[in-house]
PDB file of N, CA and C in Angstrom:
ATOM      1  N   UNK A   1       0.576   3.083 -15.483  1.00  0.00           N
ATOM      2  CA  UNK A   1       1.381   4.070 -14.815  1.00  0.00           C
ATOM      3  C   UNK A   1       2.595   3.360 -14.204  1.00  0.00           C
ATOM      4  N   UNK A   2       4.118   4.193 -14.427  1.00  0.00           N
ATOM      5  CA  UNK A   2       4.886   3.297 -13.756  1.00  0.00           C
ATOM      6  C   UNK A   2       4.946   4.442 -12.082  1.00  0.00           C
ATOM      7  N   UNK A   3       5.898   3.084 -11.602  1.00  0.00           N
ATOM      8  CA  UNK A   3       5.983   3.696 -10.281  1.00  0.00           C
ATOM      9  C   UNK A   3       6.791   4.826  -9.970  1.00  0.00           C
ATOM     10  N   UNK A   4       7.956   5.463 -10.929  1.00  0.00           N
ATOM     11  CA  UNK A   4       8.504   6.717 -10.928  1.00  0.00           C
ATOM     12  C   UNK A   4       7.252   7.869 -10.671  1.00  0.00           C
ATOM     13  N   UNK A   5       6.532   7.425 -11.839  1.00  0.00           N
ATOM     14  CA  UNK A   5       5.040   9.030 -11.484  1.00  0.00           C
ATOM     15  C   UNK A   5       4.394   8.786 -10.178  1.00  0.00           C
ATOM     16  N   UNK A   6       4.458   8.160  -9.402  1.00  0.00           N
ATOM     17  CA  UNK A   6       3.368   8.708  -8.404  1.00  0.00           C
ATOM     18  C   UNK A   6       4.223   9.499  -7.599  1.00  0.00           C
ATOM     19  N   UNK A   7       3.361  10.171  -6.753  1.00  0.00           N
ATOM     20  CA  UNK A   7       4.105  11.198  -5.577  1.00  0.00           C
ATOM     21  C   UNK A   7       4.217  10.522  -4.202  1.00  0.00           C
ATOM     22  N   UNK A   8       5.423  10.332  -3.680  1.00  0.00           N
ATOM     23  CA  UNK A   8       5.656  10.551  -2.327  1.00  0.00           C
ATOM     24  C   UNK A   8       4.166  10.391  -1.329  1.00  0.00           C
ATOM     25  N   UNK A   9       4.096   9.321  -0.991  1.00  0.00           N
ATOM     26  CA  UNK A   9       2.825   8.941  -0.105  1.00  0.00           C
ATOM     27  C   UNK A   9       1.330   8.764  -1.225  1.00  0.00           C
ATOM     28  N   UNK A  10       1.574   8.487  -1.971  1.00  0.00           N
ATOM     29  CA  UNK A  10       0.221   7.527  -3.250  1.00  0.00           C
ATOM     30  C   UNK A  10       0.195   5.950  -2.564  1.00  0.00           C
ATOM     31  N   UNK A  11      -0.632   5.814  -2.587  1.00  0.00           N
ATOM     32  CA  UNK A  11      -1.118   4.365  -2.138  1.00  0.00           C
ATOM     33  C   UNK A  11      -1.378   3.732  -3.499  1.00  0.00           C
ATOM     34  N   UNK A  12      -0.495   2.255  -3.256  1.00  0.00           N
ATOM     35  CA  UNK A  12      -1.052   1.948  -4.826  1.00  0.00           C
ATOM     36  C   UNK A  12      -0.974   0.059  -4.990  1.00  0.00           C
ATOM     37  N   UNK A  13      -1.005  -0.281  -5.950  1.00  0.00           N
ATOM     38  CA  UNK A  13      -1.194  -2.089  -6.401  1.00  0.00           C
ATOM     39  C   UNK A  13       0.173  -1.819  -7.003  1.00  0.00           C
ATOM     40  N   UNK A  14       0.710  -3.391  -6.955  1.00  0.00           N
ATOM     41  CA  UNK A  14       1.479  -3.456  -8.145  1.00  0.00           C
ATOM     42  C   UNK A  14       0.793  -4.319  -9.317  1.00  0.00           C
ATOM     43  N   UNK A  15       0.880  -4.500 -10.415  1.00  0.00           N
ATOM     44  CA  UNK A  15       0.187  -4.858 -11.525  1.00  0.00           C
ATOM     45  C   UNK A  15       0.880  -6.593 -11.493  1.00  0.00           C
ATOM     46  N   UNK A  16      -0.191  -7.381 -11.575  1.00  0.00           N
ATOM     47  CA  UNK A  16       0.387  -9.028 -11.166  1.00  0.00           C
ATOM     48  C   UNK A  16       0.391  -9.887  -9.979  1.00  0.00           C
ATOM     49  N   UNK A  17       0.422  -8.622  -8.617  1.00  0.00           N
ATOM     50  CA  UNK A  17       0.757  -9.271  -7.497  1.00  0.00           C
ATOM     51  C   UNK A  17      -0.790  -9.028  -6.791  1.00  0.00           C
ATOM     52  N   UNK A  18      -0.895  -9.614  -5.336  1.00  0.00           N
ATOM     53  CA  UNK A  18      -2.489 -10.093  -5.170  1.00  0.00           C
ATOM     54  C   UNK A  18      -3.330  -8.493  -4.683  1.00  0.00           C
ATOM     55  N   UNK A  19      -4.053  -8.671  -4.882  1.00  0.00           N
ATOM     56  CA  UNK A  19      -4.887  -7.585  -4.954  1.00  0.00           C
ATOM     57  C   UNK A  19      -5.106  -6.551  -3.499  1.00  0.00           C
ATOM     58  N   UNK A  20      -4.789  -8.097  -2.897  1.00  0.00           N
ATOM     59  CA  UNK A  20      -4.525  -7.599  -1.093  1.00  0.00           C
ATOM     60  C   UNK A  20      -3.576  -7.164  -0.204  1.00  0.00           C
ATOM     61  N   UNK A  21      -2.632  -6.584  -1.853  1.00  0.00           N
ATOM     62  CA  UNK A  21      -1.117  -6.072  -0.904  1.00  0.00           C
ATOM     63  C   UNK A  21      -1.445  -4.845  -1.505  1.00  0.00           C
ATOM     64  N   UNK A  22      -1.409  -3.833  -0.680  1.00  0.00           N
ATOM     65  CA  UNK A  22      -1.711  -2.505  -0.575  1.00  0.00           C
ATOM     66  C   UNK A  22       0.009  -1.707  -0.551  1.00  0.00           C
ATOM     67  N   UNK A  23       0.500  -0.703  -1.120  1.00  0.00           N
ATOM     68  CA  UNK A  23       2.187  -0.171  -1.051  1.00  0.00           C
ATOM     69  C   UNK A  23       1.702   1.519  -1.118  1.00  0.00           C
ATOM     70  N   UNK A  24       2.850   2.070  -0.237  1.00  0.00           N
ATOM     71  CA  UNK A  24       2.611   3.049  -0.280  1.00  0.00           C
ATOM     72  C   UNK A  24       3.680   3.450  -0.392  1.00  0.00           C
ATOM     73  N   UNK A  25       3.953   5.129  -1.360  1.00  0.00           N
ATOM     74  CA  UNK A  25       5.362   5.000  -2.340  1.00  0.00           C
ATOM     75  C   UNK A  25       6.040   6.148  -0.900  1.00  0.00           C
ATOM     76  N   UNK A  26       7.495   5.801  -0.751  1.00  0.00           N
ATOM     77  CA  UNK A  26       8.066   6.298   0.317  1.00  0.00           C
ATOM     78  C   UNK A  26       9.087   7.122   0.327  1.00  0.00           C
ATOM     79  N   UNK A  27       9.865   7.821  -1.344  1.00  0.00           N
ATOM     80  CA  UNK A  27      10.665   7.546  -1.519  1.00  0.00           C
ATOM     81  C   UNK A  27      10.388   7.150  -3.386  1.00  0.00           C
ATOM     82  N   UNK A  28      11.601   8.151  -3.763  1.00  0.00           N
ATOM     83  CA  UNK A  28      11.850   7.540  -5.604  1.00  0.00           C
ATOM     84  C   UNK A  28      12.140   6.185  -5.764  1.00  0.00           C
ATOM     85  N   UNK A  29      12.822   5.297  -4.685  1.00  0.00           N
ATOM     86  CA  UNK A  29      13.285   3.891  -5.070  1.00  0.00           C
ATOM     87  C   UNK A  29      12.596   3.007  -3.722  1.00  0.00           C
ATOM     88  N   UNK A  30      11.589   3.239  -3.142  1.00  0.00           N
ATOM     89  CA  UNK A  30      11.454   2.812  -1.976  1.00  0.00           C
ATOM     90  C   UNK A  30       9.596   2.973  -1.625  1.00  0.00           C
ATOM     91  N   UNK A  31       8.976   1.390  -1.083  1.00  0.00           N
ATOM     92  CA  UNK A  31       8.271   2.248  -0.715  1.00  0.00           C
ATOM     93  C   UNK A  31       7.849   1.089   0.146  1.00  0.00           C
ATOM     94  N   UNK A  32       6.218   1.275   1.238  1.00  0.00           N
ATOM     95  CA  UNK A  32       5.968   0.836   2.152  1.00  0.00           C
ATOM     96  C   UNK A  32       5.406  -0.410   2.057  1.00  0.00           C
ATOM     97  N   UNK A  33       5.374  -1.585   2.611  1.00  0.00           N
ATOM     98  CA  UNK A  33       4.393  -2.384   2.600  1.00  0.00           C
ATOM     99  C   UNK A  33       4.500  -3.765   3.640  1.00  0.00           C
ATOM    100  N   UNK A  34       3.387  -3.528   4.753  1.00  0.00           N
ATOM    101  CA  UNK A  34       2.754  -4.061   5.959  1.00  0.00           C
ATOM    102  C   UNK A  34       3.999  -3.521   7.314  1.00  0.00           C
ATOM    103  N   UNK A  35       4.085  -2.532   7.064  1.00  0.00           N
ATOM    104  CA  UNK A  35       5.188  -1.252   8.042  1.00  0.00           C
ATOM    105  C   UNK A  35       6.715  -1.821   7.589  1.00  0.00           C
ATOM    106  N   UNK A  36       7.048  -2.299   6.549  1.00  0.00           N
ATOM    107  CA  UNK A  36       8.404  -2.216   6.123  1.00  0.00           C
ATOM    108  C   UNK A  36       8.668  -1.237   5.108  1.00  0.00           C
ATOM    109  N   UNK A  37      10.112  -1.443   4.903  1.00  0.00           N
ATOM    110  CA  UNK A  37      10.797  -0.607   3.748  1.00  0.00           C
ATOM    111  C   UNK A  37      10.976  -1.734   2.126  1.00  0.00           C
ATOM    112  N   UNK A  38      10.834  -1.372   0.919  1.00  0.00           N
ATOM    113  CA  UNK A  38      10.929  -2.523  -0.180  1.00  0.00           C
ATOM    114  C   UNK A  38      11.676  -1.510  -1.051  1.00  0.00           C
ATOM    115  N   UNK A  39      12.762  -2.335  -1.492  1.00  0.00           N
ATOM    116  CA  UNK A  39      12.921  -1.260  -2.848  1.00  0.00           C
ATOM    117  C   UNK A  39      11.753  -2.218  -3.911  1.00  0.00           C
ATOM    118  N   UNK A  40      11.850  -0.760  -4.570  1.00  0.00           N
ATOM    119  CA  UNK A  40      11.103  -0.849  -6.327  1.00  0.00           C
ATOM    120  C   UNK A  40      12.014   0.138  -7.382  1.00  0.00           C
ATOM    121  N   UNK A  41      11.689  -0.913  -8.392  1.00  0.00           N
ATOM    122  CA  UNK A  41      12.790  -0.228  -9.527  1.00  0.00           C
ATOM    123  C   UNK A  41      11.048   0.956 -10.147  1.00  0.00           C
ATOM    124  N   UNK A  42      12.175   1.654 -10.977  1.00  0.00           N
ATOM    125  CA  UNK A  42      11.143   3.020 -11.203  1.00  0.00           C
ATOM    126  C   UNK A  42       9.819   2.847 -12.425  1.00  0.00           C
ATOM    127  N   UNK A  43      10.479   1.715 -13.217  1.00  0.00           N
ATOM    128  CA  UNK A  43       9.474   1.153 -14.398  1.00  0.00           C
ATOM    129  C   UNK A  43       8.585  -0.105 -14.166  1.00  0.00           C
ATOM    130  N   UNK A  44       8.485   0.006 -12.249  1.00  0.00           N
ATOM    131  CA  UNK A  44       7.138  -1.301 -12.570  1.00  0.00           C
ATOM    132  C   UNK A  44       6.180  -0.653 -12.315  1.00  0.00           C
ATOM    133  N   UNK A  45       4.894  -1.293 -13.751  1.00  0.00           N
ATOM    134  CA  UNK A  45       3.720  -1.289 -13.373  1.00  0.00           C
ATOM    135  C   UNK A  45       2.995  -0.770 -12.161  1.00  0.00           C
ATOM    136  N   UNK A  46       2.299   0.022 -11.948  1.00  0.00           N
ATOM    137  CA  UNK A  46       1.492   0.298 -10.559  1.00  0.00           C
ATOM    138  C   UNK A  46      -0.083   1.082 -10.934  1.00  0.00           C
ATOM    139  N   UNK A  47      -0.717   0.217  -9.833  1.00  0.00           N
ATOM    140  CA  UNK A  47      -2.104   1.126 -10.331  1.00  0.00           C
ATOM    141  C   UNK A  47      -2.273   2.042  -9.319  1.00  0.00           C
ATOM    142  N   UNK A  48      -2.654   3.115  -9.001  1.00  0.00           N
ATOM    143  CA  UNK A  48      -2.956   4.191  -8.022  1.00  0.00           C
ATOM    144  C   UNK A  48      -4.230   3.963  -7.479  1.00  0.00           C
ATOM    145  N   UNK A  49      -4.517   3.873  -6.120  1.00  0.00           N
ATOM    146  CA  UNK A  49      -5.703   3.252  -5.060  1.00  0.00           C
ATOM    147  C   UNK A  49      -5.992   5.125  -5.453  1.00  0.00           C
ATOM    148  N   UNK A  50      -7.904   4.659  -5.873  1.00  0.00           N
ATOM    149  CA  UNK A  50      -8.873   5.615  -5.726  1.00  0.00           C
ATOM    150  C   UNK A  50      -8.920   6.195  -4.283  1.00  0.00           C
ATOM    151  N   UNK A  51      -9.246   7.315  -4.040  1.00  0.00           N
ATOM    152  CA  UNK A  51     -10.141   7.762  -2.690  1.00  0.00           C
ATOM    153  C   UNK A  51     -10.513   6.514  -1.962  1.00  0.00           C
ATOM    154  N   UNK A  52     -11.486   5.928  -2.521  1.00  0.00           N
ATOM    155  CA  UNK A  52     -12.590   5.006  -1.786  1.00  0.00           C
ATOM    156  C   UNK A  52     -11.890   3.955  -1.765  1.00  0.00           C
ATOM    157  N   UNK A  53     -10.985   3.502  -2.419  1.00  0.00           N
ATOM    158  CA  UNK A  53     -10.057   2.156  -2.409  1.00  0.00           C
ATOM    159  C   UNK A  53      -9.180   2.275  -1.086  1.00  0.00           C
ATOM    160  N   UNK A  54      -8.739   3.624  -1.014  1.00  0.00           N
ATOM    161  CA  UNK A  54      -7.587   3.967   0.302  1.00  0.00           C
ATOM    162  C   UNK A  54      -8.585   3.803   1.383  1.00  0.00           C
ATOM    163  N   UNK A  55      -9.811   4.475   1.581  1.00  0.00           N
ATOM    164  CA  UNK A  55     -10.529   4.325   2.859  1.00  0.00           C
ATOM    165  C   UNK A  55     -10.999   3.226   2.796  1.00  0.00           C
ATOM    166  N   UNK A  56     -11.190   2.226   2.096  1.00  0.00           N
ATOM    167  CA  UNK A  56     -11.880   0.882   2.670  1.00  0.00           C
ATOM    168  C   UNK A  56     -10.378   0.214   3.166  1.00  0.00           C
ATOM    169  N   UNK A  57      -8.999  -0.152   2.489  1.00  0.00           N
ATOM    170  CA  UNK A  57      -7.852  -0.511   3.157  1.00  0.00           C
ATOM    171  C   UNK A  57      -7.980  -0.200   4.454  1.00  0.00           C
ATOM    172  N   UNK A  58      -8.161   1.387   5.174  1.00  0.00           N
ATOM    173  CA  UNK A  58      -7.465   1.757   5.826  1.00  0.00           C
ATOM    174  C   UNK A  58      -8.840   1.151   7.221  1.00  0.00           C
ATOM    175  N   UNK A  59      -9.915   1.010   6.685  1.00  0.00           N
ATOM    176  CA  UNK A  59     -11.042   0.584   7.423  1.00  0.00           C
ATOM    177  C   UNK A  59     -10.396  -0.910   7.712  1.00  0.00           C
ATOM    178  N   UNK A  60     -10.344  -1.676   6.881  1.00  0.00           N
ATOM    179  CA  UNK A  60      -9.224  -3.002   6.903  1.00  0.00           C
ATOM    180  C   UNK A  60      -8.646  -3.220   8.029  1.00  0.00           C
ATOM    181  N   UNK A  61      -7.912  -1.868   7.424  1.00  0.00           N
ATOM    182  CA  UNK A  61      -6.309  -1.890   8.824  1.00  0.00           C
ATOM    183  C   UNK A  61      -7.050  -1.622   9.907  1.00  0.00           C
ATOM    184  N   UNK A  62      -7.673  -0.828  10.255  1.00  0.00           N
ATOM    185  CA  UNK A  62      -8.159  -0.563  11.732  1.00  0.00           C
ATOM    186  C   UNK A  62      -9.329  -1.855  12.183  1.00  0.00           C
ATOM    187  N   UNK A  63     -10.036  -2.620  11.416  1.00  0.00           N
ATOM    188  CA  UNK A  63     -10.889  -3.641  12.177  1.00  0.00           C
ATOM    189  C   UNK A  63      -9.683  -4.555  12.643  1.00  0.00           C
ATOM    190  N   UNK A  64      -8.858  -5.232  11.488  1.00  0.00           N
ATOM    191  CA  UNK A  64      -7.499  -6.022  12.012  1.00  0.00           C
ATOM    192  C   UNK A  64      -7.045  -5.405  13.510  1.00  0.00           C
ATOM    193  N   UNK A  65      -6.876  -4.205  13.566  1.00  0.00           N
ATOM    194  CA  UNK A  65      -5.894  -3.983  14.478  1.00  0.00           C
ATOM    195  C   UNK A  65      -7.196  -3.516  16.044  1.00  0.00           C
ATOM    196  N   UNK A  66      -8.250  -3.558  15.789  1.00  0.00           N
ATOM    197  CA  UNK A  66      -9.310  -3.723  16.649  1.00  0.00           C
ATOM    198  C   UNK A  66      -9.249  -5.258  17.240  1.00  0.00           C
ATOM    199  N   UNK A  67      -9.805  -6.192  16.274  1.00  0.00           N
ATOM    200  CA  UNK A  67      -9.383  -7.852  16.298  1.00  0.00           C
ATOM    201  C   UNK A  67      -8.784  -7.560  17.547  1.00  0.00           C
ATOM    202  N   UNK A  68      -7.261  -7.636  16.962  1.00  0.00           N
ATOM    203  CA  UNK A  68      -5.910  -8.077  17.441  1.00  0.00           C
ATOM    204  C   UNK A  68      -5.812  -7.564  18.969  1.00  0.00           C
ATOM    205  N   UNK A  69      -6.097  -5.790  19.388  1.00  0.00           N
ATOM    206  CA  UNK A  69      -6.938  -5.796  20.396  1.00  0.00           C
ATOM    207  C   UNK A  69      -7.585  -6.541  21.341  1.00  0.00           C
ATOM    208  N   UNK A  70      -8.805  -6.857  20.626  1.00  0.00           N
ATOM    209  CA  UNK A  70      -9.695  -7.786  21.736  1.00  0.00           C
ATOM    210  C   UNK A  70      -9.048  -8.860  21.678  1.00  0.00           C
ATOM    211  N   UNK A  71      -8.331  -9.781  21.220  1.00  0.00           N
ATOM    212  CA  UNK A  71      -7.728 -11.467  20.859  1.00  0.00           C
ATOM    213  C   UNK A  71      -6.951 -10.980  22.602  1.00  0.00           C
ATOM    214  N   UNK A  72      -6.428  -9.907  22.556  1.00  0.00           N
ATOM    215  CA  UNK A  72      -5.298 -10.130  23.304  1.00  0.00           C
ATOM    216  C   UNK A  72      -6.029  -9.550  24.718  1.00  0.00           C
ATOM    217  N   UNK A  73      -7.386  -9.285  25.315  1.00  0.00           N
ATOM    218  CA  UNK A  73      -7.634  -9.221  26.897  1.00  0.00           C
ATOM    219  C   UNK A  73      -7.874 -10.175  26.974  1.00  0.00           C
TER     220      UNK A  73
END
């Protein structure tokens, strides 16, 4: 799938890069990744995060940001 087809907020991989960068599409030429802005051209590669792929990330993001929490009382 390239990255032109997904819709506006799809969570997805890019095809090559590490498995642990999570992007979320923001935008036809633009999309999210670790709270920035990236362009992407419209013909790269992308795989689309399942249901269960998005909720374990997002479980991810919230223990990290639990962590980071307690690190800091």
């Amino acid at each position: 799938m390239f990255f032109q087809q997904l819709r506006t907020g799809d969570y997805f991989r890019i095809a090559g890069v590490s498995s642990n960068s999570v992007y979320r599409k923001a935008s036809s030429s633009y999309c999210h990744i670790n709270g920035f802005l990236q362009r992407i051209k419209p013909y790269v590669l992308v795989t689309r995060l399942t249901f269960n792929e998005i909720e374990a990330y997002r479980a991810q993001q919230q223990s990290e940001l639990d962590n980071t929490e307690t690190d800091s009382k």
